[in-house]
Every structure is written in C-alpha cells, then in structure tokens.
Protein backbone atom coordinates (compact mmCIF):
# COMPACT_ATOMS: atom_id res chain seq x y z
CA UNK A 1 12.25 -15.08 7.02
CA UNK A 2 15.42 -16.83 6.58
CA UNK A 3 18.40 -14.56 5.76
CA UNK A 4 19.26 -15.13 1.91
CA UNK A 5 15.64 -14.39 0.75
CA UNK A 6 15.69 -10.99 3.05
CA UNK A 7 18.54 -10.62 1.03
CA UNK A 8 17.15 -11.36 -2.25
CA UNK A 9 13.72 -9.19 -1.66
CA UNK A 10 15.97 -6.30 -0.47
CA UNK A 11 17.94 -6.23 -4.02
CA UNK A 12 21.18 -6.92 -2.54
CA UNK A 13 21.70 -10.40 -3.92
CA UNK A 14 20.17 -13.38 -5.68
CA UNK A 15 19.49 -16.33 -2.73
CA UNK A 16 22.74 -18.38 -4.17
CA UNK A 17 24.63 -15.31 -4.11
CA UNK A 18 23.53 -14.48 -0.39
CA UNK A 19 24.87 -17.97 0.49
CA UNK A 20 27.88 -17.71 -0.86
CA UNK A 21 28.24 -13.86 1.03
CA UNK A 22 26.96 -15.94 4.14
CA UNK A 23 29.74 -18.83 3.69
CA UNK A 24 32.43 -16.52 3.36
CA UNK A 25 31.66 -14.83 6.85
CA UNK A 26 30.45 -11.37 4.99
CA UNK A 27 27.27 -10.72 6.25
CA UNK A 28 26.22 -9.84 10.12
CA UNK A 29 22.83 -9.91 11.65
CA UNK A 30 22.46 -7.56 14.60
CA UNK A 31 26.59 -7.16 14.86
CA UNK A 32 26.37 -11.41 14.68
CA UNK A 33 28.07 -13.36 11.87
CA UNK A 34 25.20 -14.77 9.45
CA UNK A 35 24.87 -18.48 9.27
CA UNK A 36 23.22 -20.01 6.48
CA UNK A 37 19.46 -20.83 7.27
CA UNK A 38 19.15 -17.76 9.73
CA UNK A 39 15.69 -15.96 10.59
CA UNK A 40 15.51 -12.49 10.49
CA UNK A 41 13.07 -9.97 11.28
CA UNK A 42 12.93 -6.82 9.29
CA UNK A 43 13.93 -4.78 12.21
CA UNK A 44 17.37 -6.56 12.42
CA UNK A 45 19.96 -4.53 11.50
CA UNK A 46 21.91 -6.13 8.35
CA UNK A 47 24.96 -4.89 7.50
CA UNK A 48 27.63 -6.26 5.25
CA UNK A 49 31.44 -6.43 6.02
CA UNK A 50 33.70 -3.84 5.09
CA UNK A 51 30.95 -2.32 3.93
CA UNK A 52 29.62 0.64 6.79
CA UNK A 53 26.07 0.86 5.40
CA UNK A 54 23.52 -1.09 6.27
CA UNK A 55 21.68 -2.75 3.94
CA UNK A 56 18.78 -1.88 5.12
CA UNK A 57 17.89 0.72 6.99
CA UNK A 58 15.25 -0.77 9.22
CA UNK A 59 12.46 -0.07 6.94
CA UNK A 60 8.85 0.02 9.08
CA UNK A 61 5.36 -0.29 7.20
CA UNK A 62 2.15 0.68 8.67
CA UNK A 63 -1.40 0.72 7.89
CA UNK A 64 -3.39 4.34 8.22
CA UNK A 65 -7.15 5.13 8.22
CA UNK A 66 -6.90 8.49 6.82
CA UNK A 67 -9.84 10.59 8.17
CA UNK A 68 -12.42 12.28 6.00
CA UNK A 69 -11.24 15.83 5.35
CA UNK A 70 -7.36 15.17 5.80
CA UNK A 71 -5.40 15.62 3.08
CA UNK A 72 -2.73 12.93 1.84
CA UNK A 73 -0.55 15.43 0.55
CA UNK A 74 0.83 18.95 0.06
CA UNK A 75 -1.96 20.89 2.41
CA UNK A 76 -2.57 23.90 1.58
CA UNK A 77 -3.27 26.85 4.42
CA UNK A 78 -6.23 25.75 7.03
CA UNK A 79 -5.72 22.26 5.61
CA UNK A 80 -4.51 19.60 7.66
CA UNK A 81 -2.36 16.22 6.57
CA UNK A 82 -0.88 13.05 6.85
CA UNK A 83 1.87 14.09 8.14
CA UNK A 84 0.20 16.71 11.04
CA UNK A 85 -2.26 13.76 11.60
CA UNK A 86 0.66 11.53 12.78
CA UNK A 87 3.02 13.48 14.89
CA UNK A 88 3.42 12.28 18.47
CA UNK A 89 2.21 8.74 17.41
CA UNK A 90 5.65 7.45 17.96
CA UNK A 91 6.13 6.56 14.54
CA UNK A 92 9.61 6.99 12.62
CA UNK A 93 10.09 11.03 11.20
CA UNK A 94 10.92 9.51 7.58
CA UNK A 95 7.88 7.73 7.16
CA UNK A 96 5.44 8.93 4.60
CA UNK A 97 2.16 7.67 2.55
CA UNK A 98 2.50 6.19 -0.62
CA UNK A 99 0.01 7.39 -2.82
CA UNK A 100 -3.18 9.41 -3.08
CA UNK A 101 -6.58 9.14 -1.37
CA UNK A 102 -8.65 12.46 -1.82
CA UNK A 103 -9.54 15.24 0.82
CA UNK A 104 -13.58 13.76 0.88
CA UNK A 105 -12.90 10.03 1.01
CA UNK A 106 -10.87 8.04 3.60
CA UNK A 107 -9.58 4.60 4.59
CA UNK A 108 -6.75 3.01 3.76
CA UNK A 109 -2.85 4.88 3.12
CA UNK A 110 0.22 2.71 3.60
CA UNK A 111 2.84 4.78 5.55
CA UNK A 112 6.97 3.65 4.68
CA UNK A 113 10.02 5.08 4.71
CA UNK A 114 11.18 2.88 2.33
CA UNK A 115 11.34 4.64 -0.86
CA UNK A 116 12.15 1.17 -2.84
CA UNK A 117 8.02 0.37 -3.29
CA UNK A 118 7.26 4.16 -4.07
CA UNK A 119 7.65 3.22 -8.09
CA UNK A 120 6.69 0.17 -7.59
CA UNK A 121 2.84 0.83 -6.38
CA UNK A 122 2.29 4.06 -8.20
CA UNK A 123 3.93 2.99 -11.76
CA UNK A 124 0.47 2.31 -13.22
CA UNK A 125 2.90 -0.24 -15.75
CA UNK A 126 2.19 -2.47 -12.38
CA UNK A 127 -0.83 -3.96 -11.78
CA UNK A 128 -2.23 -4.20 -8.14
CA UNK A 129 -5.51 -4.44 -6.68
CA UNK A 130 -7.38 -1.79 -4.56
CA UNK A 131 -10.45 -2.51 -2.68
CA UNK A 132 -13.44 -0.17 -1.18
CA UNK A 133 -16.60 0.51 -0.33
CA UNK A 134 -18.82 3.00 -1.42
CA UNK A 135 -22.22 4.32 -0.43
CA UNK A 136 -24.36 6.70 -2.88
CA UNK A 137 -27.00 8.84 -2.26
CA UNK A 138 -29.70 7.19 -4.99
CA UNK A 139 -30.52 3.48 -5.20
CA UNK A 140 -28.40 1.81 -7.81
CA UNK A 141 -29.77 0.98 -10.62
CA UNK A 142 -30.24 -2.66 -12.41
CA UNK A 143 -27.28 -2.56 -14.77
CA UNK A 144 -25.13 -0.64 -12.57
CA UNK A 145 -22.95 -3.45 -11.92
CA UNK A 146 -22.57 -4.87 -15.31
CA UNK A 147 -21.60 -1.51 -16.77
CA UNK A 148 -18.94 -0.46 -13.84
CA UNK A 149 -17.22 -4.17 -14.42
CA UNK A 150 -17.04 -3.56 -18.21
CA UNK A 151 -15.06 -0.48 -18.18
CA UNK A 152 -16.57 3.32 -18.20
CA UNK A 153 -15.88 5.92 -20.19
CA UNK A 154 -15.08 8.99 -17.97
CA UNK A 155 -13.78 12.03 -19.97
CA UNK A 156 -12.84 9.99 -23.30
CA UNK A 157 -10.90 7.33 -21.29
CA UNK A 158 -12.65 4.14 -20.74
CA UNK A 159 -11.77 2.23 -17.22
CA UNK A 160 -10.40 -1.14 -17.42
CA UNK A 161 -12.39 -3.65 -16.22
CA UNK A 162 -12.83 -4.20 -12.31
CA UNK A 163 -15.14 -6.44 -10.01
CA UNK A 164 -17.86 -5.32 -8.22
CA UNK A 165 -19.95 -6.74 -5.53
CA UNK A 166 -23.66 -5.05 -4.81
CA UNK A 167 -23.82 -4.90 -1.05
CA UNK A 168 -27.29 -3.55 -0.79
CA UNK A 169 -29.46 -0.79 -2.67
CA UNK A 170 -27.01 1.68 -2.22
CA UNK A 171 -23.77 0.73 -1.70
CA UNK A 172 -20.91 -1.56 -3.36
CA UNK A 173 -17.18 -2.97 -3.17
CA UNK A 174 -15.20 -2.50 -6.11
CA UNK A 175 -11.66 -3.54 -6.70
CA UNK A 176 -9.64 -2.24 -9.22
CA UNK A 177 -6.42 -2.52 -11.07
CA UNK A 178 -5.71 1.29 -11.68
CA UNK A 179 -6.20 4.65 -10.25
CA UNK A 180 -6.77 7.68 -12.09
CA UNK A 181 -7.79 11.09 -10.08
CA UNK A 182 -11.08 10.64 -8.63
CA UNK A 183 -11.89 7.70 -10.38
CA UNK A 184 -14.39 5.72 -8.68
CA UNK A 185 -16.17 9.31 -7.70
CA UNK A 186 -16.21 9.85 -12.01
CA UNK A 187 -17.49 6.29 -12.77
CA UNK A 188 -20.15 6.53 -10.82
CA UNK A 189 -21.09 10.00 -12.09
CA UNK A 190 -21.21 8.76 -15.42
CA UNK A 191 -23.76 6.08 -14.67
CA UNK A 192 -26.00 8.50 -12.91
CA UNK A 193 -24.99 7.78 -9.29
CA UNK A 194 -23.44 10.45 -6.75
CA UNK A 195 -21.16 9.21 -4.25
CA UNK A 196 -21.80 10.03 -0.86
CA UNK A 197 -19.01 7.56 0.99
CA UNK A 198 -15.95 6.39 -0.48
CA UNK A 199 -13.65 4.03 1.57
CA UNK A 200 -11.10 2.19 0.53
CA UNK A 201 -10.29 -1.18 2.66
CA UNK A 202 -7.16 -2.96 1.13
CA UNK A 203 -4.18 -2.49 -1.23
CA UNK A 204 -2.90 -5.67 -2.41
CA UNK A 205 -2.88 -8.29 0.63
CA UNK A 206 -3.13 -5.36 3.25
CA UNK A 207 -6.24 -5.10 4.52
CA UNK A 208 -7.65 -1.78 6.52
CA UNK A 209 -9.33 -4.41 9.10
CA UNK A 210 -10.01 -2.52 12.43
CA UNK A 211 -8.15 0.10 12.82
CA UNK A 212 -9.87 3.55 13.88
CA UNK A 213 -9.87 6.83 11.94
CA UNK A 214 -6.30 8.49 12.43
CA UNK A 215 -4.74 5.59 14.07
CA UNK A 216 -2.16 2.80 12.61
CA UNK A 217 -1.07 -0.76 12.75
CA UNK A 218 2.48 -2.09 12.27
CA UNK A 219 2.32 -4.50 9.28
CA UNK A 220 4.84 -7.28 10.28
CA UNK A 221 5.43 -10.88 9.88
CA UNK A 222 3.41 -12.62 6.71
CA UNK A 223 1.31 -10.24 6.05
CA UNK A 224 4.63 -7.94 5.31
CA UNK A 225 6.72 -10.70 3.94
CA UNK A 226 3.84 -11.71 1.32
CA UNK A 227 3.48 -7.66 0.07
CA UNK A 228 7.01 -7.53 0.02
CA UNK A 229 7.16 -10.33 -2.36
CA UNK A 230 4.10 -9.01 -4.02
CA UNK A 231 5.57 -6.16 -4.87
CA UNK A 232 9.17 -6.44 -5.21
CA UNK A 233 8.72 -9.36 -7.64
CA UNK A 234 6.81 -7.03 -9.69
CA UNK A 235 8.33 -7.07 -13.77
C-alpha cells in the first residue's frame, strides 16, 4: 500500500499530514528516505527522523485452526494451549490470539502481536461478523432457522439477530455480530438441539480456508490491508 495510508491506518498521521512528513524528508522506509507515492509492505521497517522508534514494529498476522481440546487461553495443569500448540513453528515470541474459542470447539483464532486491534475486535461496542459451522446430534427442526435469526433468549438475554444458512438435516452456518460465552452452544440448547461440532470459519474478511488443525497462514497483502481498514476504521 502506498506509504501515507500505512501511515494513516497505523495512527501516526492523517494521509495529508503523512505527505507533508514525506515532503519534508522525515520519514524512512527500510533506512530509505520516503517519497511521496511509495509502496510499502507491512514488514518494512518505518521509522521517523529524529525519532528512534519505529513506528511500527513489524506487526505479523496469522490465521490458526485451533484443535479440538486446546485451550485459547490460561491452561490450567494437563491442559494444553495456544501458545504450547505453536512453539517451534517459527512464528514471532510476541504473538498471541485475540479472543476466545472454547476448549470443545475449534477453527478459526487470529494470532498478532499487535496489541492496537485487541480493543478493537473484542469491544462488543464494535460490530464484526463471525462465521461457523455447526453439526448437532438431532435433526433440526422446521422453525429452527427462523427462531435462531430472530434472536434467542439464553439465560434472560435475548441474542441479536444473526443469519443462518441450513446446510442439511443436521448442520448449519451462522454468522453473528456478537459473542457471549458459549453462545452458539446455548442457542441451540434453548431450541432443543445439542451441539455436537462447532467450527468457526471466518472473522470479518479472514477466512479459515485450508489450513490444517494446529497449523497457520500468514495473512498478507489485501486480504490484510482490507481487515486492517476494517477494523481500524472502526468508530
């Protein structure tokens, strides 16, 4: 992306006010002097002059299929998680997963070391979409779908509305907009269903795609440019 709007999505500047940084000679790409219209990637290393910190500090993002029985979070004894799943993958040591995906489901956890988005996908004041697939154990019935899209009351709190799709007899998508503790797993207790896979398959534009159980994939180019504008430009 072109230097002033890596800039402005980084909260350093506004896109004029990167130009005007750039046309003064302040701003280096890679020990380079910035010129105005410059790509960068964002592994460059951007630094400002006089100024010995970079401005950013070569933030990575990656996509993780979290395994069934690993824990996102905190393990306790005998329990095993994220963070054991991922050492000697080669990733960064301050990477970590933003937000929660319980011990019996699995699928989709971004890992980041950039603390910036933390607030910024958990705040439930922001509204983001979450995708996944689930599988019960009894056939769905007729007005499942109708009454999971409508909102459900689980524990006097009724769910905003979401969007289901039926895949077959037994299983659905869903996509919501918030995420209380074990809330799909709830919704679908209170219509009489039990859960027997939950998976989830995309947060925001990041999709799970391919990759195996306990494995990651670098998210890069658009894909990371359009959730970093996604979520950023949050208000």
């Amino acid at each position: 992306m072109r230097i002033n709007k890596y800039l402005a999505l980084h909260n350093f500047s506004t896109r004029r006010g990167a130009d005007e940084l750039i046309q003064k000679g302040l701003v280096f790409i890679n020990g380079k002097k910035a010129k105005l219209g410059d790509q960068v990637e964002e592994t460059d290393k951007i630094e400002l002059k006089g100024n010995k910190n970079e401005i950013s500090k070569s933030y990575v993002y990656y996509a993780y299929n979290k395994p069934i029985g690993t824990v996102t979070h905190s393990p306790m004894e005998e329990e095993k998680g994220i963070l054991d799943n991922i050492k000697g993958k080669n990733l960064p040591n301050d990477v970590f997963p933003i937000g929660r995906l319980d011990k019996a489901s699995h699928g989709l956890i971004i890992l980041t070391n950039d603390g910036r988005i933390t607030d910024k996908l958990l705040n439930p004041k922001y509204v983001h979409e979450k995708e996944y697939v689930v599988k019960t154990l009894n056939k769905l019935r007729t007005s499942f779908k109708e009454k999971m899209e409508s909102g459900v009351n689980i524990e006097d709190y009724i769910t905003k509305k979401c969007s289901v799709k039926i895949v077959d007899d037994s299983a659905f998508k869903i996509t919501l907009t918030e995420g209380k503790k074990h809330q799909i797993r709830r919704m679908c207790s209170a219509l009489f269903q039990e859960v027997a896979d939950l998976k989830r398959i995309r947060i925001m534009n990041i999709k799970l795609g391919a990759v195996k159980d306990n494995t990651v994939r670098k998210i890069e180019g658009k894909e990371l440019e359009t959730f970093l504008n996604l979520v950023l430009n949050q208000n």
